[in-house]
Protein backbone atom coordinates (compact mmCIF):
# COMPACT_ATOMS: atom_id res chain seq x y z
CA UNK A 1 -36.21 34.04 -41.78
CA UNK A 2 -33.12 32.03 -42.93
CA UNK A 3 -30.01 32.02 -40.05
CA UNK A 4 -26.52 32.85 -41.39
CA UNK A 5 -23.76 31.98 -39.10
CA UNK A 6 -19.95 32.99 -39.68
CA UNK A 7 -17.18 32.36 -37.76
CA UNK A 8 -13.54 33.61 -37.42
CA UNK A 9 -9.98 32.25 -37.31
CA UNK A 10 -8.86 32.58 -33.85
CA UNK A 11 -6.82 35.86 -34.69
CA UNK A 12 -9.75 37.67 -35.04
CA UNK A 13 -11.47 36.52 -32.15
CA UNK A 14 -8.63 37.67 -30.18
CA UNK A 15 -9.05 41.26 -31.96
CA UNK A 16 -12.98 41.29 -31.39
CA UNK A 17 -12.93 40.37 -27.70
CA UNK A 18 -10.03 43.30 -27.25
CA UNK A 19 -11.36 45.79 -29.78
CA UNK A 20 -15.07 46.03 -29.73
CA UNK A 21 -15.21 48.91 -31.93
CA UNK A 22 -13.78 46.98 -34.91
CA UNK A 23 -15.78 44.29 -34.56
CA UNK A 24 -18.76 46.02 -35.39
CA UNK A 25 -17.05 47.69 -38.09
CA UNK A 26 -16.50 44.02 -39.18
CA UNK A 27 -20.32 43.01 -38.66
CA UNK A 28 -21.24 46.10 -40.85
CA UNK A 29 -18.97 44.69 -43.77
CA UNK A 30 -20.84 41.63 -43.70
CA UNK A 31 -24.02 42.73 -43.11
CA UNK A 32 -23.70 44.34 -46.36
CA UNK A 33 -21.75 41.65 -48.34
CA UNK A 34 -25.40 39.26 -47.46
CA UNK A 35 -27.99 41.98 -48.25
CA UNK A 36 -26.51 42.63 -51.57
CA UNK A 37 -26.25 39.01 -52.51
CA UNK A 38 -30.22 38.82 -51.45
CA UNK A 39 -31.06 42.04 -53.68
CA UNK A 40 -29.16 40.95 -56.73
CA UNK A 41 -30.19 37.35 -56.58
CA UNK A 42 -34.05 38.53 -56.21
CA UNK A 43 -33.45 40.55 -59.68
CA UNK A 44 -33.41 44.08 -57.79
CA UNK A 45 -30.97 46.84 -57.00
CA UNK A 46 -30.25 48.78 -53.69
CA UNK A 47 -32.56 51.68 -54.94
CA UNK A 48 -35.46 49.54 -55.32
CA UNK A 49 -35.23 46.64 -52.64
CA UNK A 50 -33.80 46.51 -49.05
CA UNK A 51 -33.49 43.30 -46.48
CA UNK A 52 -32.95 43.07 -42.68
CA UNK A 53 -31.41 41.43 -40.03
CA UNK A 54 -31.10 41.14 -36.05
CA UNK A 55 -27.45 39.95 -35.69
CA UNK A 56 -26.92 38.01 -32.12
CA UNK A 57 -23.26 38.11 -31.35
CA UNK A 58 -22.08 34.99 -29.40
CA UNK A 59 -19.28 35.09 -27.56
CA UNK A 60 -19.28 31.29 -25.98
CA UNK A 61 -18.35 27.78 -28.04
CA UNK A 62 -19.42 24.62 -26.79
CA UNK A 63 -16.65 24.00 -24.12
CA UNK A 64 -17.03 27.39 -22.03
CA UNK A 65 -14.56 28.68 -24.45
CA UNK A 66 -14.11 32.14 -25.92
CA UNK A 67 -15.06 31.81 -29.59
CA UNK A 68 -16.74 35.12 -30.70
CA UNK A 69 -19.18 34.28 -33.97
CA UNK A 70 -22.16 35.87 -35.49
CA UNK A 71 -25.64 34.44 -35.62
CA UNK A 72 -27.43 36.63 -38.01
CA UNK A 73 -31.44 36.01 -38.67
CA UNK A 74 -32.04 37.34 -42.25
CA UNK A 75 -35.40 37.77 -43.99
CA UNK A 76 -35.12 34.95 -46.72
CA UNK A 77 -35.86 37.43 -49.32
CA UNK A 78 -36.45 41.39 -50.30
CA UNK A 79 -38.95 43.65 -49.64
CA UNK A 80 -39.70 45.91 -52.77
CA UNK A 81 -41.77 48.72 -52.51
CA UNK A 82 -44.66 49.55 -54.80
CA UNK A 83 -46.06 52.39 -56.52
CA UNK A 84 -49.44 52.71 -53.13
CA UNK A 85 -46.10 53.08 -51.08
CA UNK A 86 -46.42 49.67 -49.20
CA UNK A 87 -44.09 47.13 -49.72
CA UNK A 88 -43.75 43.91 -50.85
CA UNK A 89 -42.09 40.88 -50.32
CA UNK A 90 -40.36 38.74 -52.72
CA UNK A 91 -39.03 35.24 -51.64
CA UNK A 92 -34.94 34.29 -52.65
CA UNK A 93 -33.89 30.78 -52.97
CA UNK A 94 -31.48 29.50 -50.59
CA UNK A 95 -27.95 29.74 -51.30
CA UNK A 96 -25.80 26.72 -52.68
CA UNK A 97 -22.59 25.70 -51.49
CA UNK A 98 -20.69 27.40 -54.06
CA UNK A 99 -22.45 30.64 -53.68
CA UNK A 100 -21.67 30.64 -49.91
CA UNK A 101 -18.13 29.84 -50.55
CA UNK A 102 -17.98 32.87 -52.61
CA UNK A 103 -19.76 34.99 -49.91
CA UNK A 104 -17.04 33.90 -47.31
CA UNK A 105 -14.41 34.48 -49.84
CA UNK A 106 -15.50 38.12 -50.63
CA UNK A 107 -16.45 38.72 -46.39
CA UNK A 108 -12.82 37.58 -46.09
CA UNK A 109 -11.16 39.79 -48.37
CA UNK A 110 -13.25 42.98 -47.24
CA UNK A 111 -12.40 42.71 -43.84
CA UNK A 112 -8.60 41.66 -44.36
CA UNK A 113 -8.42 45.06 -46.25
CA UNK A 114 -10.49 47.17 -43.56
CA UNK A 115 -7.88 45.60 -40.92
CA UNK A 116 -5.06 46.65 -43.46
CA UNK A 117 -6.18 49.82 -44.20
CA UNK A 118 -6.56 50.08 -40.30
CA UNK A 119 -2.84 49.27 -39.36
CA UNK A 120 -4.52 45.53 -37.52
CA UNK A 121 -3.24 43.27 -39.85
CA UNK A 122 0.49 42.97 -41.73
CA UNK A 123 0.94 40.49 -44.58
CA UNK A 124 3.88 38.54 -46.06
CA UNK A 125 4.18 36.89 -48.69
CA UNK A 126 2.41 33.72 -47.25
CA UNK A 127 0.66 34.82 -43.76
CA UNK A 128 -1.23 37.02 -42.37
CA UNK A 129 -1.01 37.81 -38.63
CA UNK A 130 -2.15 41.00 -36.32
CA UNK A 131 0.06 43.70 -35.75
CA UNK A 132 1.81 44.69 -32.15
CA UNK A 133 -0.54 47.35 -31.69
CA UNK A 134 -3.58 45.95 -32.77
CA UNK A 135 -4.38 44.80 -29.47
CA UNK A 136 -4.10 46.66 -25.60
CA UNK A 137 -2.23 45.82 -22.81
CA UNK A 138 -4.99 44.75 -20.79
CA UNK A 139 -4.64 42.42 -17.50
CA UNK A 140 -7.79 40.50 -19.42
CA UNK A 141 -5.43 39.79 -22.54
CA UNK A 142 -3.64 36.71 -21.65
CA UNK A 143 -7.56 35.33 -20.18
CA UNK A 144 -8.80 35.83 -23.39
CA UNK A 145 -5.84 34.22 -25.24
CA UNK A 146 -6.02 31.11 -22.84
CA UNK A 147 -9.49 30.64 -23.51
CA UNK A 148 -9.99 31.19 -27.46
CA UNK A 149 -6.99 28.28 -27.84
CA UNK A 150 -8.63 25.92 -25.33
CA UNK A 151 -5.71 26.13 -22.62
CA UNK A 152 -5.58 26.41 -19.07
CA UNK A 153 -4.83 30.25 -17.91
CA UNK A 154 -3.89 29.82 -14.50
CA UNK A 155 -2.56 27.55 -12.07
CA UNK A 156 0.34 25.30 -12.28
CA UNK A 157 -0.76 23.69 -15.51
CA UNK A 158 -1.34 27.00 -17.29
CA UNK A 159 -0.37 27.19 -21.28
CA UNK A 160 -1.46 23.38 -21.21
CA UNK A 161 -4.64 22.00 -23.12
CA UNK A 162 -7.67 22.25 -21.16
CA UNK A 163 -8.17 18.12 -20.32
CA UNK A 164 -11.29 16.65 -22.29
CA UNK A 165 -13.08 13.36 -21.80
CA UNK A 166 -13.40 11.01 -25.02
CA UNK A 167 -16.57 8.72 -23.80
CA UNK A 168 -17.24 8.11 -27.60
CA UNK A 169 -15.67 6.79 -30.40
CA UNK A 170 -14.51 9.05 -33.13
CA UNK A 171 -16.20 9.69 -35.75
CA UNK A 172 -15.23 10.26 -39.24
CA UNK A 173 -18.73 11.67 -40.58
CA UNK A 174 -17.84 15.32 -42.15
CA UNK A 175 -19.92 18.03 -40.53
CA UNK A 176 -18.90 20.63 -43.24
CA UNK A 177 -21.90 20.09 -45.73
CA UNK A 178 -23.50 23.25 -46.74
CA UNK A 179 -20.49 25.25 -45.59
CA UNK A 180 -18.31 28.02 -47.11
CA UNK A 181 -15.00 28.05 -45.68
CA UNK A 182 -12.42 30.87 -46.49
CA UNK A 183 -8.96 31.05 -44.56
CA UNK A 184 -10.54 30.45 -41.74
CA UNK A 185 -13.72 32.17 -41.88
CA UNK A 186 -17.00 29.45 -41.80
CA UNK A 187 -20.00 30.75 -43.89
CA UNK A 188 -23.41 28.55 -42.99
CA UNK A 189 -26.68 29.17 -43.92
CA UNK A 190 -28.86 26.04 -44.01
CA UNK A 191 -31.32 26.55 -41.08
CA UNK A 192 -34.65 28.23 -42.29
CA UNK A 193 -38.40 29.56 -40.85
CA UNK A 194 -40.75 29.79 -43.14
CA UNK A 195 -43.73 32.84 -42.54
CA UNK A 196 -46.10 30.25 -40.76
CA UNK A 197 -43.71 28.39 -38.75
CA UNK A 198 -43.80 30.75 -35.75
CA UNK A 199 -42.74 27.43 -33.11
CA UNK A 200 -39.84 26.91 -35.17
CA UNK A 201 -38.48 30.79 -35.28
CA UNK A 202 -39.12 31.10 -31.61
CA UNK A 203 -36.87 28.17 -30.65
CA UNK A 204 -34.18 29.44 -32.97
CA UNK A 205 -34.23 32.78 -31.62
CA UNK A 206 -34.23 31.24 -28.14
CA UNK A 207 -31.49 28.61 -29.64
CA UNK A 208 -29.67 31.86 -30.38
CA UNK A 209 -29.88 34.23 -27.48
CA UNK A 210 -29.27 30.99 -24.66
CA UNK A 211 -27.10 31.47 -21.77
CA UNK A 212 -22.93 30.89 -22.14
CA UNK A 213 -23.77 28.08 -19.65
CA UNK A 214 -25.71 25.56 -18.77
CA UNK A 215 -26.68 24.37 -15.55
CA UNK A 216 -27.78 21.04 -16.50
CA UNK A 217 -24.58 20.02 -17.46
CA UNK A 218 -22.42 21.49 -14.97
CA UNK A 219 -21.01 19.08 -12.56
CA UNK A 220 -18.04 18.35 -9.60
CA UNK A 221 -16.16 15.34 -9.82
CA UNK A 222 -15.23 13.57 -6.95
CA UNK A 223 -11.93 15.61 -6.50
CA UNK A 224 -13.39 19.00 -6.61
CA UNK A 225 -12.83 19.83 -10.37
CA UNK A 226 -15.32 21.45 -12.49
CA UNK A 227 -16.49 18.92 -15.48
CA UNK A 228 -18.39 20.77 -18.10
CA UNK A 229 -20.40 18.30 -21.27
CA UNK A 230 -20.39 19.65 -24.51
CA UNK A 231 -23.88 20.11 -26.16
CA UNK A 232 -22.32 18.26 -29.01
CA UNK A 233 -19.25 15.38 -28.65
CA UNK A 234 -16.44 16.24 -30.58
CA UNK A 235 -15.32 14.35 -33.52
CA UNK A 236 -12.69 12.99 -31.91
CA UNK A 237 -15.45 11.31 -29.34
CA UNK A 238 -15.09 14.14 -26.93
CA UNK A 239 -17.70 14.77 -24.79
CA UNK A 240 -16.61 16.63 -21.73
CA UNK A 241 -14.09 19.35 -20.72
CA UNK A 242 -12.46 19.46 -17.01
CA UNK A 243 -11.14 22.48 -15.12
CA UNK A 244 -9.60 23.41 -11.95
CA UNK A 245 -11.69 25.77 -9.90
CA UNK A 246 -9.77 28.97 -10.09
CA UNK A 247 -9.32 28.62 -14.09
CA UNK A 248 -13.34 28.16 -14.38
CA UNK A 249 -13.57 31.49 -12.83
CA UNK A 250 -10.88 32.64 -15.34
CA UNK A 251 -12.64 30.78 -18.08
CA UNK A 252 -15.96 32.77 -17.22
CA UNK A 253 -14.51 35.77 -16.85
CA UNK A 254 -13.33 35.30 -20.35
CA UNK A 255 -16.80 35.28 -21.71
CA UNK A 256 -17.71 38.77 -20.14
CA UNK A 257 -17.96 41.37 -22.69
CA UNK A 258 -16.78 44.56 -22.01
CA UNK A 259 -18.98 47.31 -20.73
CA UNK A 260 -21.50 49.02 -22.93
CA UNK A 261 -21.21 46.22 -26.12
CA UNK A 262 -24.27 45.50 -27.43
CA UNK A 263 -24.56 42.14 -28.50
CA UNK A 264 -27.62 42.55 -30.21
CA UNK A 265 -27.79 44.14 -33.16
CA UNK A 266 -30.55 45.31 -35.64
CA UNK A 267 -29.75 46.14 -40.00
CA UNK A 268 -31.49 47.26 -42.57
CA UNK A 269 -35.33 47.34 -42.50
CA UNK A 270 -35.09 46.28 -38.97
CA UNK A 271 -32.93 49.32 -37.51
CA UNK A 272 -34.15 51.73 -35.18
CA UNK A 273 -33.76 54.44 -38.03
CA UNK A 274 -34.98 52.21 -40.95
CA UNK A 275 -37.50 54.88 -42.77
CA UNK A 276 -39.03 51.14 -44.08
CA UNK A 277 -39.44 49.90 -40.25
CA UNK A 278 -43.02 50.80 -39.21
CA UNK A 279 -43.95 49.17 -42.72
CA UNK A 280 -42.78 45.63 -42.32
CA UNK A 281 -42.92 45.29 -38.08
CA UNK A 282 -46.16 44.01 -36.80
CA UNK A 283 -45.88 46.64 -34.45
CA UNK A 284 -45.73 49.72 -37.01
CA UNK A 285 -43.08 51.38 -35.16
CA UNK A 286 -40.67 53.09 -36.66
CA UNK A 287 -39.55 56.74 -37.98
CA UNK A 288 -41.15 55.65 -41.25
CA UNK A 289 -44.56 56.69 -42.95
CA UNK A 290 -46.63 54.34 -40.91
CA UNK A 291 -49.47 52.63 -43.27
CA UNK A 292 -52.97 53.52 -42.69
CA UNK A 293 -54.96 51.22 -41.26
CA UNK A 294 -58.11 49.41 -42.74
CA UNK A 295 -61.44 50.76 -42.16
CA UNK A 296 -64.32 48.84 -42.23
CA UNK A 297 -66.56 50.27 -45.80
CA UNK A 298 -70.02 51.96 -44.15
CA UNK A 299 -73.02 50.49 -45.93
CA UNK A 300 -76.08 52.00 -46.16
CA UNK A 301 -78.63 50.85 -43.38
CA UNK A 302 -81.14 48.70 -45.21
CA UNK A 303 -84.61 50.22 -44.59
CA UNK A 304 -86.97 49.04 -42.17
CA UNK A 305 -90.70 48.49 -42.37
CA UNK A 306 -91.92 50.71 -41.16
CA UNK A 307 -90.24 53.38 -44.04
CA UNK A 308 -91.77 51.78 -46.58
């Protein structure tokens, strides 16, 4: 299992956390843009070969704030059925730099046009930006706004930057190896499991599905303000984020989806209705043609002594 993880310009955040519905029209675009670059790189077509993914929506960055991203666990590879109707699975190489470049470029261009085609998005000649209807008038709007652009949302400070701590000193290491980056859409793919390395996919898919926050590094400081320290330190040597009570409520409230969004999300061999389900789950369920199980060959009893 190989993790893909792509993230959005803050526009779209914005649109995601408002319109549910579009986001997962979004996820389904680049579901699809990945599972044909597996297929075609492993020599197949869709009529032959099919992957699979369980897509964990986040909905939480590293300072409490609303940053809505997808953490998708791919099978590193095809599965290819064969003429005893089992199936078979053939391994793909991981992708380069320049091929996940080009992924984020074509994810970026499909889902522009779906928001175009839509009536979200409106273009000039050089920007695009969301249209006055694409979003509700919702009392949660100017919450989510706040917290996707790391400002305060209520309070007499609101509209200013959230105040940070900078314990470290910057750092001018890049952290953008490995990455395909597209007008703002962040295309990484460099974490992996192999088959036998069950300890390794279990902490990733616990790394994955974690809480929005953690206790251990919640604190009060002496004047009754929330301090909050990121899992990571910033670049800039940032390493905590401080909030006044009543926007830490607003900040939480923030990362609440709305009701009946799944965040979890199964494709391809791995869906509910995947005819090719019951054949590559350890499990065997699925609407599929489950594959018989292995009997045991009867031998003959060997004779005893007393038959001879």
């Amino acid at each position: 299992m190989r993790q893909w993880v792509l993230s959005f310009r803050f526009q779209l955040r914005f649109l995601f956390a408002s319109r549910p519905e579009i986001m997962a029209r979004v996820l389904g675009i680049v579901y699809r843009v990945i599972a044909t670059h597996l297929v075609r790189k492993a020599g197949y077509t869709h009529d032959t070969a099919r992957t699979g993914a369980v897509t964990l929506i986040q909905r939480f960055g590293s300072a409490l704030n609303l940053n809505i991203h997808f953490h998708m666990l791919f099978l590193d590879g095809v599965y290819v059925d064969t003429r005893l109707g089992a199936a078979r699975f053939r391994w793909v190489q991981a992708p380069s730099g320049a091929e996940l470049t080009r992924l984020a470029h074509t994810i970026a261009h499909r889902v522009g046009r779906f928001l175009e085609c839509q009536g979200l998005l409106e273009r000039d000649m050089e920007n695009s930006y969301l249209s006055g209807d694409a979003v509700d008038d919702d009392p949660m709007t100017p919450l989510l706004g706040h917290s996707i652009t790391y400002r305060i949302a209520v309070g007499p400070q609101a509209g200013r930057k959230v105040f940070t701590m900078q314990t470290l000193p910057a750092s001018g290491e890049p952290f953008d190896d490995g990455i395909g980056k597209v007008a703002g859409f962040s295309l990484h793919a460099g974490v992996v499991a192999r088959a036998d390395e069950r300890k390794k996919l279990e902490r990733l898919c616990r790394y994955i599905s974690r809480p929005a926050v953690s206790e251990k590094r919640l604190s009060l400081t002496p004047n009754g303000n929330i301090r909050y320290q990121l899992k990571t330190p910033y670049r800039d040597g940032t390493t905590h984020v401080i909030f006044e009570p009543l926007d830490f409520i607003a900040r939480l409230a923030a990362l609440v989806p709305k009701p009946r969004v799944n965040l979890t999300r199964f494709h391809g061999v791995f869906a509910p209705n995947s005819q090719h389900r019951a054949l590559v789950t350890p499990a065997r369920r699925g609407k599929g043609i489950k594959p018989k199980p292995r009997t045991a060959s009867k031998s003959k009893p060997l004779p005893n002594a007393e038959s001879r």
